[in-house]
N, C-alpha and C. Protein backbone atom coordinates (compact mmCIF):
# COMPACT_ATOMS: atom_id res chain seq x y z
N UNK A 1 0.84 7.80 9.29
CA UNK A 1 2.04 6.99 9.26
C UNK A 1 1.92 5.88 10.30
N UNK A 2 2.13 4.66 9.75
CA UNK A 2 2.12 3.54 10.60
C UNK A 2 3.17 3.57 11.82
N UNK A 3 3.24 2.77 13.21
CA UNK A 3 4.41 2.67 13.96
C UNK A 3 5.36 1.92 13.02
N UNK A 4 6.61 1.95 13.28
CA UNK A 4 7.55 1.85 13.09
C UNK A 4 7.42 0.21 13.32
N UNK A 5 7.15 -0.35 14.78
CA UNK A 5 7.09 -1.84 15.48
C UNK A 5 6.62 -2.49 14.64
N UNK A 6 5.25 -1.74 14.31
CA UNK A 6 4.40 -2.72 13.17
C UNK A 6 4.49 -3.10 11.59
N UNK A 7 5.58 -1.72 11.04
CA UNK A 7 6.09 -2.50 9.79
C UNK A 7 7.04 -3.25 9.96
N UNK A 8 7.45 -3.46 11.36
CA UNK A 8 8.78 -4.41 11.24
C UNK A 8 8.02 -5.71 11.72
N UNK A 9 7.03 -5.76 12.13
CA UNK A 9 6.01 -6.90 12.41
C UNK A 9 5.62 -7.27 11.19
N UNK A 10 5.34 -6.48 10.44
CA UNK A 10 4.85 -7.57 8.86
C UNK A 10 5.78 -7.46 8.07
N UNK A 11 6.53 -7.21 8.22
CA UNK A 11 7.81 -8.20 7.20
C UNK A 11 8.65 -9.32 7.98
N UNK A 12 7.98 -9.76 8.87
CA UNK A 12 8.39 -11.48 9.20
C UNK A 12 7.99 -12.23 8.55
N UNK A 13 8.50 -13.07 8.42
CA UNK A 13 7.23 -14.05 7.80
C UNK A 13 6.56 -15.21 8.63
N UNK A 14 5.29 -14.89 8.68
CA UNK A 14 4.46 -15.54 9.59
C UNK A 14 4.66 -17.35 9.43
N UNK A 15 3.64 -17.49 10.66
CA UNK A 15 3.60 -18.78 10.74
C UNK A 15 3.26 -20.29 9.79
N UNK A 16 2.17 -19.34 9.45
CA UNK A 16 0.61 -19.82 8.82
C UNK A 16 0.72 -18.34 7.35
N UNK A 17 0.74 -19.24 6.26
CA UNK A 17 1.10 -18.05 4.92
C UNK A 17 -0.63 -17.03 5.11
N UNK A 18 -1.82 -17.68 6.14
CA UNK A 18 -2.88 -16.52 5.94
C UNK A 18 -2.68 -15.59 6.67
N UNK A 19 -1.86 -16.06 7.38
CA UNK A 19 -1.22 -14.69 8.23
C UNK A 19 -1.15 -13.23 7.51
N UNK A 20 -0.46 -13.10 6.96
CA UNK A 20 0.59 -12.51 5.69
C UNK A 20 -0.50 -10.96 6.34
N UNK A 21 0.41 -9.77 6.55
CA UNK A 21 -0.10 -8.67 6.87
C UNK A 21 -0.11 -7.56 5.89
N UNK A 22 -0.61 -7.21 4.22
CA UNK A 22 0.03 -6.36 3.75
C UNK A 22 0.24 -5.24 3.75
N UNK A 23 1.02 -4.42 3.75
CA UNK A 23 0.95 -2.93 3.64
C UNK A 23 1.70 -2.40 2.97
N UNK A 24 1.03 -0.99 2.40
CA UNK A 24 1.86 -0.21 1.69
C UNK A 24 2.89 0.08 2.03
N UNK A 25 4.01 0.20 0.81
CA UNK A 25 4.95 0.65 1.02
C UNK A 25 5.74 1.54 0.85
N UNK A 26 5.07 2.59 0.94
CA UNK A 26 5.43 4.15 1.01
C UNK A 26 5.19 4.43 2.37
N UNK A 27 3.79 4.55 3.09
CA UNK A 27 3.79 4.58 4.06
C UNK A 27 3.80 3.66 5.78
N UNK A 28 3.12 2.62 5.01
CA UNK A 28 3.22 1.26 6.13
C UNK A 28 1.45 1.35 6.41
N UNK A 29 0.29 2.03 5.75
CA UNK A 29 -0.84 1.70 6.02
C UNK A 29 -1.48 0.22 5.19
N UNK A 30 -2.00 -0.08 6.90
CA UNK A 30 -2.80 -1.67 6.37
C UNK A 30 -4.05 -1.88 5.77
N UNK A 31 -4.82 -0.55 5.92
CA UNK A 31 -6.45 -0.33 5.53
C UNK A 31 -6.16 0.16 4.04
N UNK A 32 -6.72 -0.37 3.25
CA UNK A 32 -7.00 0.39 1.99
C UNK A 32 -6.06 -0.01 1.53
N UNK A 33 -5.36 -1.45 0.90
CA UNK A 33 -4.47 -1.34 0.31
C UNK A 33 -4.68 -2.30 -0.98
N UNK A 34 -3.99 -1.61 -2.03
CA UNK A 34 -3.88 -2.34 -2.93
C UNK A 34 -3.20 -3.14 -3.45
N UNK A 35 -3.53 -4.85 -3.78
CA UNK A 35 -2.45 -5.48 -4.43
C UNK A 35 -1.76 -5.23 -5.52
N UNK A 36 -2.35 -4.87 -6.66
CA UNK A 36 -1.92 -4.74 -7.98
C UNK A 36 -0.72 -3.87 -7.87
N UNK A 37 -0.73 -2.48 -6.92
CA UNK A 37 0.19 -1.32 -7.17
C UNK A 37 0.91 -1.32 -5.54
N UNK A 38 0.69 -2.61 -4.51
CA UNK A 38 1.27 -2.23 -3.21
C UNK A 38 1.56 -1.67 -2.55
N UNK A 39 0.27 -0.76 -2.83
CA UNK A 39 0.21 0.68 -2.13
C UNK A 39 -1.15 0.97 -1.35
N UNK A 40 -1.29 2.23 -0.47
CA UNK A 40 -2.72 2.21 -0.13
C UNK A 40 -3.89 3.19 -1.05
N UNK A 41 -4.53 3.53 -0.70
CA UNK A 41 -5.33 4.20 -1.73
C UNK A 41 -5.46 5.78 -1.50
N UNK A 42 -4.70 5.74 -0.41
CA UNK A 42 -4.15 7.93 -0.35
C UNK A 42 -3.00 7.92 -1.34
N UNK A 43 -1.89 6.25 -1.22
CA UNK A 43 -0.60 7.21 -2.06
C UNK A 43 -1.14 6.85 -3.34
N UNK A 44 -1.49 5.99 -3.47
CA UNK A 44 -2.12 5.58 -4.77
C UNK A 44 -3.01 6.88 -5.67
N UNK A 45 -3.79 7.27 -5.19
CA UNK A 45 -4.22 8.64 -5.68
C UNK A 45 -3.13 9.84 -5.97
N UNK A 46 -2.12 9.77 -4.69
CA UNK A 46 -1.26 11.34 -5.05
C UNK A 46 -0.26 10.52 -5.88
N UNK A 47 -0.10 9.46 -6.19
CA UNK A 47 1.34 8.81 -7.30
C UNK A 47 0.33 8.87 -8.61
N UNK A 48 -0.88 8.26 -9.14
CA UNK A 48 -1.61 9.18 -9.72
C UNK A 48 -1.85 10.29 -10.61
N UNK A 49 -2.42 11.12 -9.52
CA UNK A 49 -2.34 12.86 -9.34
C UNK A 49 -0.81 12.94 -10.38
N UNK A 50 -0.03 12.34 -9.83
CA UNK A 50 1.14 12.80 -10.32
C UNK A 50 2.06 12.51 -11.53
N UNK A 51 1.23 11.42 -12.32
CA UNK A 51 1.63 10.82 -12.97
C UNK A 51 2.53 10.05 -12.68
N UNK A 52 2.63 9.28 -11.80
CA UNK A 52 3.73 8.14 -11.46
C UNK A 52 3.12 6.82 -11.61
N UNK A 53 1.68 6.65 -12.14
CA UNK A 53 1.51 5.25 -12.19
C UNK A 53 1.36 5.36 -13.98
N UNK A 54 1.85 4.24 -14.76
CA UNK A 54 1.59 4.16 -16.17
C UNK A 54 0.16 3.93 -16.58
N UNK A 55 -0.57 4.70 -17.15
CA UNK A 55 -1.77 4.14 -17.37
C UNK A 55 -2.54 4.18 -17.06
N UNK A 56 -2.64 4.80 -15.35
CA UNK A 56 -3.48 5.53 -14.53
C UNK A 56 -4.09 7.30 -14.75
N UNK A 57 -5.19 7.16 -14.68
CA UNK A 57 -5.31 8.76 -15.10
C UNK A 57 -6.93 9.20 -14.57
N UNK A 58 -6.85 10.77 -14.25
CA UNK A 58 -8.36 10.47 -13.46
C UNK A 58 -9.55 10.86 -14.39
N UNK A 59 -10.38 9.92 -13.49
CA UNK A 59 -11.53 10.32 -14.75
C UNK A 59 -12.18 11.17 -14.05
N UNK A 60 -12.94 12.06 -15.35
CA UNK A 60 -14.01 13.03 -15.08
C UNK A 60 -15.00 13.18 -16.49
N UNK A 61 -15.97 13.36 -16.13
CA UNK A 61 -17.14 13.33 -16.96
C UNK A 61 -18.40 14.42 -16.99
């Protein structure tokens, strides 16, 4: 779980738009994140897992 300081640090809006900090938003992690689903790639797997993304499904072979 991210600090608290720092998700309230990236939802300012910066100076300079390359600024721009994204993070998921379930938990507030900045590593591993994805644009398409704005999430990171732990919740992204257990939303997933869980059937909460449409269309998503795991493969195995």
């Amino acid at each position: 779980m991210a600090r608290k300081a720092l998700i309230a640090k990236a939802k300012l809006k910066p100076k300079y738009s390359t600024r721009i900090i994204r993070r998921c938003q379930i938990c507030g992690r900045s590593k591993g994140y994805m644009r398409k689903f704005h999430v990171c790639r732990i919740c992204f797997r257990e939303m997933a897992r869980q059937g909460q993304l449409p269309g998503i499904k795991k493969s195995s072979w």
